[in-house]
N, C-alpha and C. Protein backbone atom coordinates (compact mmCIF):
# COMPACT_ATOMS: atom_id res chain seq x y z
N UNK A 1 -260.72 -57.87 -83.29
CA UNK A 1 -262.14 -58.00 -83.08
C UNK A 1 -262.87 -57.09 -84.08
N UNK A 2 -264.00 -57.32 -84.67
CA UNK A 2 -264.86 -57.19 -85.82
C UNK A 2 -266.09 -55.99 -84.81
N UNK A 3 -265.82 -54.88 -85.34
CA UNK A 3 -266.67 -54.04 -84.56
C UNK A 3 -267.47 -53.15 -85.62
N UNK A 4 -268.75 -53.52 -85.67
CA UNK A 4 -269.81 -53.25 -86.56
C UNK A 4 -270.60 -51.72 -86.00
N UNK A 5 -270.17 -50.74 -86.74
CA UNK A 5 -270.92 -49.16 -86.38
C UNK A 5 -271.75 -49.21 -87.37
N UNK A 6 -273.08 -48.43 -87.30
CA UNK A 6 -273.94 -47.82 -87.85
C UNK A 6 -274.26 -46.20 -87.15
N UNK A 7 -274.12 -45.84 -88.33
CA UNK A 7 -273.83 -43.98 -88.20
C UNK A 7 -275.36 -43.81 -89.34
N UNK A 8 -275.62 -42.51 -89.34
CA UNK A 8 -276.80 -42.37 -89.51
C UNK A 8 -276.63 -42.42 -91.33
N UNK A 9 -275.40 -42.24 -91.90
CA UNK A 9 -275.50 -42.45 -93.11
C UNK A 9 -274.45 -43.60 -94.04
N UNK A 10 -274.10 -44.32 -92.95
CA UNK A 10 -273.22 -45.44 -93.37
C UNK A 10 -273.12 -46.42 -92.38
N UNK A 11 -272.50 -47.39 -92.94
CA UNK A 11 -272.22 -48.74 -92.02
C UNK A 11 -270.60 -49.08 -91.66
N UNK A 12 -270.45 -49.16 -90.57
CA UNK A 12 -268.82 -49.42 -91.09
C UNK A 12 -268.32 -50.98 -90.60
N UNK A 13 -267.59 -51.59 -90.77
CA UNK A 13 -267.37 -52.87 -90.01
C UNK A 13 -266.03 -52.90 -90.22
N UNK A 14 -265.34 -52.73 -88.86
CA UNK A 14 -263.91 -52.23 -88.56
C UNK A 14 -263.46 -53.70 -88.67
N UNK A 15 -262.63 -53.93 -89.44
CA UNK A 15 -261.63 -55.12 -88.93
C UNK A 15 -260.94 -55.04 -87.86
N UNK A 16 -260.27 -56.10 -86.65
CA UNK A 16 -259.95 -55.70 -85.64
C UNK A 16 -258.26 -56.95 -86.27
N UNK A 17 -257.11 -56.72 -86.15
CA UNK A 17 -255.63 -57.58 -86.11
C UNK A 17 -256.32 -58.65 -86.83
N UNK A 18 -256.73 -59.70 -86.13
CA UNK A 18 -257.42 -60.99 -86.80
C UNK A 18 -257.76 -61.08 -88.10
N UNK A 19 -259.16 -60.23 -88.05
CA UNK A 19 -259.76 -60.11 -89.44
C UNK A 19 -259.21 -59.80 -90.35
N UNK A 20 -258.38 -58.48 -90.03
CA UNK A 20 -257.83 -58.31 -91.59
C UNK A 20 -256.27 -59.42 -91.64
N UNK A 21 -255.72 -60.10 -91.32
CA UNK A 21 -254.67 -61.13 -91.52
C UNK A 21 -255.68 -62.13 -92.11
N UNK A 22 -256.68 -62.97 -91.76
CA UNK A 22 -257.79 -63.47 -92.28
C UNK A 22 -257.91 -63.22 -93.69
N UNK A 23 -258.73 -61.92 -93.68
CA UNK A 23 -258.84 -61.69 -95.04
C UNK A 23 -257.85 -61.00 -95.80
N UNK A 24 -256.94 -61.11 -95.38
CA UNK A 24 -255.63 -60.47 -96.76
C UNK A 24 -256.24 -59.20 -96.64
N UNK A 25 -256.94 -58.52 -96.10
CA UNK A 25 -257.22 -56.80 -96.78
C UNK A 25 -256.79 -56.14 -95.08
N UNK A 26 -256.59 -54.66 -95.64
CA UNK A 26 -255.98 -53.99 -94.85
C UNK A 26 -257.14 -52.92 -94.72
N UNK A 27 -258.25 -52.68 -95.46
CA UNK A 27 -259.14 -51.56 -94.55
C UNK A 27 -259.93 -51.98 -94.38
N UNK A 28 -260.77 -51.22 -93.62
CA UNK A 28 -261.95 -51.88 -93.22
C UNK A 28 -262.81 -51.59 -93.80
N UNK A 29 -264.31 -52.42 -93.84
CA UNK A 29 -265.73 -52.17 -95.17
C UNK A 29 -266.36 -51.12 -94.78
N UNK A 30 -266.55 -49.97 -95.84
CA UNK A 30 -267.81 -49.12 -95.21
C UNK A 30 -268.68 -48.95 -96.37
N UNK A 31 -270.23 -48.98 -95.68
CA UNK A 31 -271.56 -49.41 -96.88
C UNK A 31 -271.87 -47.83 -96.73
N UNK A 32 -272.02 -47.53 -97.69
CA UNK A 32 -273.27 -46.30 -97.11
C UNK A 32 -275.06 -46.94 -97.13
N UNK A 33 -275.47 -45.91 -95.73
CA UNK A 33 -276.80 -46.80 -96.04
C UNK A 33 -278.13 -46.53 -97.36
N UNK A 34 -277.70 -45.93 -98.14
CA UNK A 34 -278.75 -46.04 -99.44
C UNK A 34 -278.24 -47.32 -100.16
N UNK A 35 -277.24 -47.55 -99.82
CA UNK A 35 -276.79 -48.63 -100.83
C UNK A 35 -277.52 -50.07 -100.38
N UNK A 36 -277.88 -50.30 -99.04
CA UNK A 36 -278.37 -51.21 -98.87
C UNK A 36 -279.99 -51.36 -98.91
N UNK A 37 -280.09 -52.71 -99.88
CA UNK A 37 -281.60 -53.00 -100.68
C UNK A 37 -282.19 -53.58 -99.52
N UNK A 38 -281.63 -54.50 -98.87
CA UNK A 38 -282.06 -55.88 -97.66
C UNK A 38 -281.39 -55.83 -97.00
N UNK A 39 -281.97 -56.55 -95.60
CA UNK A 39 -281.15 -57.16 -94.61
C UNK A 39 -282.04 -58.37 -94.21
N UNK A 40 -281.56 -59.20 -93.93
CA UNK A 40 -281.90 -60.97 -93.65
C UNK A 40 -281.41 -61.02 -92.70
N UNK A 41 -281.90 -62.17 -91.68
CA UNK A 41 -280.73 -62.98 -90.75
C UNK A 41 -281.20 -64.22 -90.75
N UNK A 42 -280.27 -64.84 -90.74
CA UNK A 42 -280.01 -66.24 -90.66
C UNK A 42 -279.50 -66.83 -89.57
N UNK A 43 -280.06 -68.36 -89.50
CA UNK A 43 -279.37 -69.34 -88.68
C UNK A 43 -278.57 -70.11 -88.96
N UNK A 44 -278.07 -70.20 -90.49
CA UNK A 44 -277.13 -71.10 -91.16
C UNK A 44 -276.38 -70.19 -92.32
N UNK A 45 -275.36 -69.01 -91.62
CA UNK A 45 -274.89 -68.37 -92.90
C UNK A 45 -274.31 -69.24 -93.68
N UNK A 46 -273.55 -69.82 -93.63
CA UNK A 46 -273.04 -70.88 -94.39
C UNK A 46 -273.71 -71.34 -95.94
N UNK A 47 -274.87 -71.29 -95.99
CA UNK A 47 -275.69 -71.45 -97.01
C UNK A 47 -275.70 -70.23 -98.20
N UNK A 48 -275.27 -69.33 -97.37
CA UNK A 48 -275.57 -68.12 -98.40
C UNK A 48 -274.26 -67.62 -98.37
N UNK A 49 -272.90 -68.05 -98.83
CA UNK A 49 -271.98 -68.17 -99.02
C UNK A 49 -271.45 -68.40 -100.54
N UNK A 50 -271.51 -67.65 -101.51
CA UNK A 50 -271.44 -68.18 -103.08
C UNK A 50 -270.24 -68.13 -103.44
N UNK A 51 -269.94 -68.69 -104.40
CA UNK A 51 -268.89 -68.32 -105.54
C UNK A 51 -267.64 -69.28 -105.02
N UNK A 52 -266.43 -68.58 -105.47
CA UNK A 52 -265.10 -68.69 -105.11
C UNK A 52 -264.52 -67.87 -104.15
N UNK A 53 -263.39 -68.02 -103.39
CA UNK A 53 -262.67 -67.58 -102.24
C UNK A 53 -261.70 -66.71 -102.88
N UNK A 54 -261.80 -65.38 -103.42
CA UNK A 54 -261.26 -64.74 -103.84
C UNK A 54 -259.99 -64.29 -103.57
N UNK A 55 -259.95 -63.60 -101.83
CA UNK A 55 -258.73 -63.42 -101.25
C UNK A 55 -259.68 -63.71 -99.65
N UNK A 56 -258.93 -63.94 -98.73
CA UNK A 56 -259.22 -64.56 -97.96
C UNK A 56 -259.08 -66.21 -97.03
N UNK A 57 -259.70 -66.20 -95.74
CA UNK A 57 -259.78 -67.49 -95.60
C UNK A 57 -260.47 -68.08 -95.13
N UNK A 58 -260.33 -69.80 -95.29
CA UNK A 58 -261.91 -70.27 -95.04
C UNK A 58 -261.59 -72.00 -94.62
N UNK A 59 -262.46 -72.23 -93.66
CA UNK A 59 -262.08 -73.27 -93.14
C UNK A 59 -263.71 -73.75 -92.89
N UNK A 60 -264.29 -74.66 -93.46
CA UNK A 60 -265.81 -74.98 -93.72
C UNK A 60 -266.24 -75.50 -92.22
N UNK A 61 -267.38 -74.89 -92.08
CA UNK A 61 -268.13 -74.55 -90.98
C UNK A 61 -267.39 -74.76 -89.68
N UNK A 62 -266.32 -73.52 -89.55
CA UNK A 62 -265.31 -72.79 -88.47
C UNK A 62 -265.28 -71.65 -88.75
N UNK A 63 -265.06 -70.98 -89.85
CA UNK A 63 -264.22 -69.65 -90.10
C UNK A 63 -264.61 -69.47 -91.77
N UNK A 64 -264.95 -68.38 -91.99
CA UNK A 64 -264.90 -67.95 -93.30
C UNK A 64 -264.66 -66.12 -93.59
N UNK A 65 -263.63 -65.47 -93.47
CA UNK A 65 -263.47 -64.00 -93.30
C UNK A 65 -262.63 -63.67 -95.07
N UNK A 66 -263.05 -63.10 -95.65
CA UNK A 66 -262.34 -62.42 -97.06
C UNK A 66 -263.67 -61.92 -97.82
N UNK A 67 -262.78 -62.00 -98.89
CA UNK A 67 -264.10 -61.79 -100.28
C UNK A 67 -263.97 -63.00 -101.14
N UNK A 68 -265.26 -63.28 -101.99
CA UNK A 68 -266.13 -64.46 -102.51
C UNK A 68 -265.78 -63.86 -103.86
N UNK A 69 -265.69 -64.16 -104.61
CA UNK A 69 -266.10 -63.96 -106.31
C UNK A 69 -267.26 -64.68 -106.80
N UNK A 70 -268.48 -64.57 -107.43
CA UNK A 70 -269.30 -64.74 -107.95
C UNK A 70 -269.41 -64.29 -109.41
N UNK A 71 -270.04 -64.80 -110.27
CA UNK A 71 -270.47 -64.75 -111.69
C UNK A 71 -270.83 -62.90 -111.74
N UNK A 72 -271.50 -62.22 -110.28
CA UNK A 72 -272.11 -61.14 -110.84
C UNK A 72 -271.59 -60.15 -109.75
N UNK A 73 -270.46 -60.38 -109.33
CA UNK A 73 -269.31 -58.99 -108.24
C UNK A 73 -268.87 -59.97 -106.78
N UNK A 74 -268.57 -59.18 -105.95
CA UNK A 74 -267.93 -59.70 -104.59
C UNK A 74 -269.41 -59.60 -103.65
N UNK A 75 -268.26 -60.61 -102.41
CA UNK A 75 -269.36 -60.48 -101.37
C UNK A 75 -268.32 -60.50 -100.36
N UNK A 76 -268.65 -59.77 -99.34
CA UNK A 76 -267.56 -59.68 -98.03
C UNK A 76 -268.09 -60.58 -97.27
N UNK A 77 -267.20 -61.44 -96.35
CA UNK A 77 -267.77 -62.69 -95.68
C UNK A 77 -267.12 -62.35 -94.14
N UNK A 78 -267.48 -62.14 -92.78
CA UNK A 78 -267.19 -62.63 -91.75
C UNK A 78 -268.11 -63.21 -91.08
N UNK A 79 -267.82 -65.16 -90.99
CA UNK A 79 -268.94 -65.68 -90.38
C UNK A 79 -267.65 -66.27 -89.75
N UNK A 80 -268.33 -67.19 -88.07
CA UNK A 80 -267.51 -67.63 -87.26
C UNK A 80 -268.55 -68.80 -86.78
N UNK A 81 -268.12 -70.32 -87.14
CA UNK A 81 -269.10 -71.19 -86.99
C UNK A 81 -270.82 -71.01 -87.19
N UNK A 82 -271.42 -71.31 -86.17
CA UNK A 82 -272.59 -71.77 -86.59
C UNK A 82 -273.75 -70.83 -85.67
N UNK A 83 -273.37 -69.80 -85.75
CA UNK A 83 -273.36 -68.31 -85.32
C UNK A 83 -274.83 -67.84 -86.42
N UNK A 84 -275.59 -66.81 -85.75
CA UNK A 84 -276.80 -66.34 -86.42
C UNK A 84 -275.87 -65.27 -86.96
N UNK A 85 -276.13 -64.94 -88.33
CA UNK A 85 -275.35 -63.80 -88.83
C UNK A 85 -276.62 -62.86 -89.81
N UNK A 86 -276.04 -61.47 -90.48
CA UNK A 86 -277.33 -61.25 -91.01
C UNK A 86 -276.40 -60.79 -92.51
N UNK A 87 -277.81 -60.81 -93.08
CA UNK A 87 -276.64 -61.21 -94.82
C UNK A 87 -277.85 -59.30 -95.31
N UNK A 88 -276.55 -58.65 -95.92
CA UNK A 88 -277.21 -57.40 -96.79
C UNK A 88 -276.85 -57.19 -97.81
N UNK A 89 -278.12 -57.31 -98.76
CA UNK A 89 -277.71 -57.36 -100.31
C UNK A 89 -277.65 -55.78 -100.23
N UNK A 90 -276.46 -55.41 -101.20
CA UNK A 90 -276.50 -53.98 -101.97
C UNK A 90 -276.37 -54.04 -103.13
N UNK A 91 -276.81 -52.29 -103.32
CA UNK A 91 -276.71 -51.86 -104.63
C UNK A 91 -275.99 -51.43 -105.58
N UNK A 92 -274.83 -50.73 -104.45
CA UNK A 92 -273.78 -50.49 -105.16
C UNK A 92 -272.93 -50.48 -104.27
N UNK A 93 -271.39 -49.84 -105.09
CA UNK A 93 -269.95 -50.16 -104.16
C UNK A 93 -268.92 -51.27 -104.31
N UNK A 94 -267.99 -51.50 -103.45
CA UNK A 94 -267.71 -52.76 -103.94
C UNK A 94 -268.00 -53.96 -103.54
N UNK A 95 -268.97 -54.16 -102.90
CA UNK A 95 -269.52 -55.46 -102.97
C UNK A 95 -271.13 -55.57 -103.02
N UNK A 96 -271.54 -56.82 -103.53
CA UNK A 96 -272.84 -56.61 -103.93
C UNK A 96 -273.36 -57.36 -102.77
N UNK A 97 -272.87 -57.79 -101.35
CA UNK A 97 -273.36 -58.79 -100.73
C UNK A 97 -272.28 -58.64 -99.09
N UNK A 98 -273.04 -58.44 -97.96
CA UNK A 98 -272.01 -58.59 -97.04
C UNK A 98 -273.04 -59.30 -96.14
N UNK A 99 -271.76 -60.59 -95.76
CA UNK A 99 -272.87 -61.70 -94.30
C UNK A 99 -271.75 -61.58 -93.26
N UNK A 100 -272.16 -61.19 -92.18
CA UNK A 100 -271.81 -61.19 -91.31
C UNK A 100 -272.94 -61.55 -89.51
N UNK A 101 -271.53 -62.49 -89.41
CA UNK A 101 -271.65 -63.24 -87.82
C UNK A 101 -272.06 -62.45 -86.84
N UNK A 102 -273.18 -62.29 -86.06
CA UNK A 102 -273.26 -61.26 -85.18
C UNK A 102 -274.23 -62.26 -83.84
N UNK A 103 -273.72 -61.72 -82.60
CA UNK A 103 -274.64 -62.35 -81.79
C UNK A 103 -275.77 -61.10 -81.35
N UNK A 104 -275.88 -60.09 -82.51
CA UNK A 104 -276.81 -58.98 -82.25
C UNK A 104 -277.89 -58.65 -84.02
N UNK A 105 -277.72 -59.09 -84.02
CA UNK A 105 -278.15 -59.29 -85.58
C UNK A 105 -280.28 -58.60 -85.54
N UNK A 106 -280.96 -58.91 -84.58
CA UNK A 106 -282.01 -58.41 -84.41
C UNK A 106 -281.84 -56.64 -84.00
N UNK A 107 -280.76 -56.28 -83.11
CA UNK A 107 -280.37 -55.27 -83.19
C UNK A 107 -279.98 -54.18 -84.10
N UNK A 108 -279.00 -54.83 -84.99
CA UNK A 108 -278.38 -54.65 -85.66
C UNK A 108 -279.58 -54.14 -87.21
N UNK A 109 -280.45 -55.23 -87.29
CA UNK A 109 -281.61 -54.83 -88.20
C UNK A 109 -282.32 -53.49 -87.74
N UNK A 110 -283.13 -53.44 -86.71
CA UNK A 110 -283.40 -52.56 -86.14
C UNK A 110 -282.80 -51.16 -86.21
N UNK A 111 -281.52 -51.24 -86.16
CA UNK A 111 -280.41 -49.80 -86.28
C UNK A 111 -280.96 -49.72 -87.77
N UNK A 112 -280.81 -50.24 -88.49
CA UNK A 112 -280.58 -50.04 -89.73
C UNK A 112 -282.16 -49.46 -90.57
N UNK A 113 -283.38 -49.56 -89.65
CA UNK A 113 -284.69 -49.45 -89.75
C UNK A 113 -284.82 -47.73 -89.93
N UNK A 114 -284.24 -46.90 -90.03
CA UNK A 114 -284.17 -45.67 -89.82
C UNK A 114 -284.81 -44.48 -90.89
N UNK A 115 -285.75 -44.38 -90.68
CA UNK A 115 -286.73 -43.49 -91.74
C UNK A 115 -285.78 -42.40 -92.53
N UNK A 116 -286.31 -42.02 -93.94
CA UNK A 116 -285.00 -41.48 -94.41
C UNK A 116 -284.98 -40.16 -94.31
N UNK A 117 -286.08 -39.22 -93.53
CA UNK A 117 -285.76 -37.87 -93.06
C UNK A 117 -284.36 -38.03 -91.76
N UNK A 118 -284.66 -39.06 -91.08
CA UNK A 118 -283.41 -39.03 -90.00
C UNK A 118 -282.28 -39.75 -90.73
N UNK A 119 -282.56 -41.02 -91.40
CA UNK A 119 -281.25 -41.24 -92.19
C UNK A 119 -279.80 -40.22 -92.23
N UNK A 120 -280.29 -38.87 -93.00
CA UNK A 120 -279.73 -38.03 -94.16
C UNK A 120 -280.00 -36.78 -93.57
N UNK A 121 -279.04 -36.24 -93.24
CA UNK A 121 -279.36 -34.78 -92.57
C UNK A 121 -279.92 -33.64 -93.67
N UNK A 122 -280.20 -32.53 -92.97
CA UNK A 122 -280.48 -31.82 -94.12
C UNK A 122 -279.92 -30.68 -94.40
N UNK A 123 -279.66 -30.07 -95.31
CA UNK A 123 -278.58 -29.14 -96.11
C UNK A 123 -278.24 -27.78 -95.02
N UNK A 124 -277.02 -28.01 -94.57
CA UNK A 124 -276.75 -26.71 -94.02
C UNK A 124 -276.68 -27.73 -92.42
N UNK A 125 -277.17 -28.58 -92.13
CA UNK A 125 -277.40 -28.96 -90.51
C UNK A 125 -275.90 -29.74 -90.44
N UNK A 126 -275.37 -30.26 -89.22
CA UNK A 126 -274.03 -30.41 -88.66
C UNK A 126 -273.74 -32.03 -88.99
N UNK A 127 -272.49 -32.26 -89.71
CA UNK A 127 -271.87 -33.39 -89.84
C UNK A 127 -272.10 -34.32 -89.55
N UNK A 128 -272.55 -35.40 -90.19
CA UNK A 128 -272.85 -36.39 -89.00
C UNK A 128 -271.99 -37.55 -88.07
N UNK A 129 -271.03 -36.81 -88.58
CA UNK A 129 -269.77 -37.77 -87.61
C UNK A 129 -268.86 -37.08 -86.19
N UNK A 130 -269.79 -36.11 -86.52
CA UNK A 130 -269.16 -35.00 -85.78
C UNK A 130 -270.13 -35.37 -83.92
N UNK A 131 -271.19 -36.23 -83.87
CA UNK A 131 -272.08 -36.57 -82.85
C UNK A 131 -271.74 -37.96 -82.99
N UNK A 132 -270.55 -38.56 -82.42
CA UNK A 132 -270.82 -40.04 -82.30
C UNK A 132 -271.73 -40.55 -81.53
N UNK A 133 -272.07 -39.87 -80.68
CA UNK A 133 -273.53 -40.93 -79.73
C UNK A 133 -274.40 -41.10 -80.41
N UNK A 134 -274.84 -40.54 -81.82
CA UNK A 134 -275.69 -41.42 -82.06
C UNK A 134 -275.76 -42.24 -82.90
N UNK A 135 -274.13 -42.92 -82.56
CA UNK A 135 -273.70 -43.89 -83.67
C UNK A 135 -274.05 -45.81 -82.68
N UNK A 136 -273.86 -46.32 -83.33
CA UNK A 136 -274.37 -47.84 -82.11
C UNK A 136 -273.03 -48.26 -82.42
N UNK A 137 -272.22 -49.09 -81.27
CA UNK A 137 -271.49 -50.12 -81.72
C UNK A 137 -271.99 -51.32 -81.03
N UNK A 138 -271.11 -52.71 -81.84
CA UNK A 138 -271.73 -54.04 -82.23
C UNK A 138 -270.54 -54.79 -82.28
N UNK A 139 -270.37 -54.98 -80.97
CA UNK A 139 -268.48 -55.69 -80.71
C UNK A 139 -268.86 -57.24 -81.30
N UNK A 140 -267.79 -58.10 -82.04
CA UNK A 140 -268.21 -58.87 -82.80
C UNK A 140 -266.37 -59.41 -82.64
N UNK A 141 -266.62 -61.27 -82.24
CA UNK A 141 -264.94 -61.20 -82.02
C UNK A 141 -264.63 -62.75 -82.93
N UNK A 142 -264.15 -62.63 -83.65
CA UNK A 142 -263.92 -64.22 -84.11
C UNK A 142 -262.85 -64.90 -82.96
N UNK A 143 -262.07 -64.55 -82.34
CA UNK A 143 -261.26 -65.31 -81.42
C UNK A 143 -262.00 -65.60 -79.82
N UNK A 144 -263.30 -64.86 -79.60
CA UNK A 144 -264.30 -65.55 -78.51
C UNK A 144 -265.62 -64.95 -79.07
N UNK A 145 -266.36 -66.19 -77.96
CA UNK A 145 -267.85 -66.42 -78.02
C UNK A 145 -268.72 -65.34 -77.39
């Protein structure tokens, strides 16, 4: 199961057994959040799906979990049918593009809304992984609804 954290200075989206057999990769994605320019959500990820199937797998409008190759870098893909998902362009890292299936996706924007004095702690103040509560999780399962 696909379990989507937002921590006050990164994103993480844990692959859960499934996902990563899916996508051929063995760790899981983490964004930091300066890197992300946008966040969108959609009712038809499917559309915003580019390129080639790099490593990964994909079964057209059922399942699409790996990475994409495009003309201009990767894009990480977990969509699961016909599911509202929310698509975030970045800036840097290794991918320039992650869409993902979420049945929390208005939430999920919202987390991510976070002014950048609280973003980013400030010099000398305590870890920020060190306080998981005020991290969100965002259980997300391709094998149920």
């Amino acid at each position: 199961m696909a379990n989507i954290r937002v921590h006050a200075d990164r994103l993480e989206v844990h692959l859960g057994a499934t996902e990563k057999s899916l996508a051929l990769r063995g760790a899981d994605v983490v964004i930091q959040r300066e890197d992300i320019r946008s966040a969108t959500i959609t009712d038809d990820p499917w559309i915003w799906i580019r390129g080639i199937r790099r490593r990964g797998t994909e079964v057209p409008l059922v399942v699409a979990v790996g990475t994409w190759k495009y003309h201009g870098g990767l894009d990480f893909v977990v969509v699961k049918g016909k599911r509202q998902a929310v698509v975030l362009e970045l800036s840097a890292g290794e991918f320039s593009r992650l869409i993902l299936s979420t049945s929390h996706a208005a939430e999920l924007i919202d987390r991510l809304k976070v002014s950048a004095e609280e973003a980013l702690p400030e010099p000398g103040d305590a870890d920020p992984d060190a306080d998981d509560d005020e991290s969100a999780d965002l259980d997300e399962s391709l094998s149920n609804d």
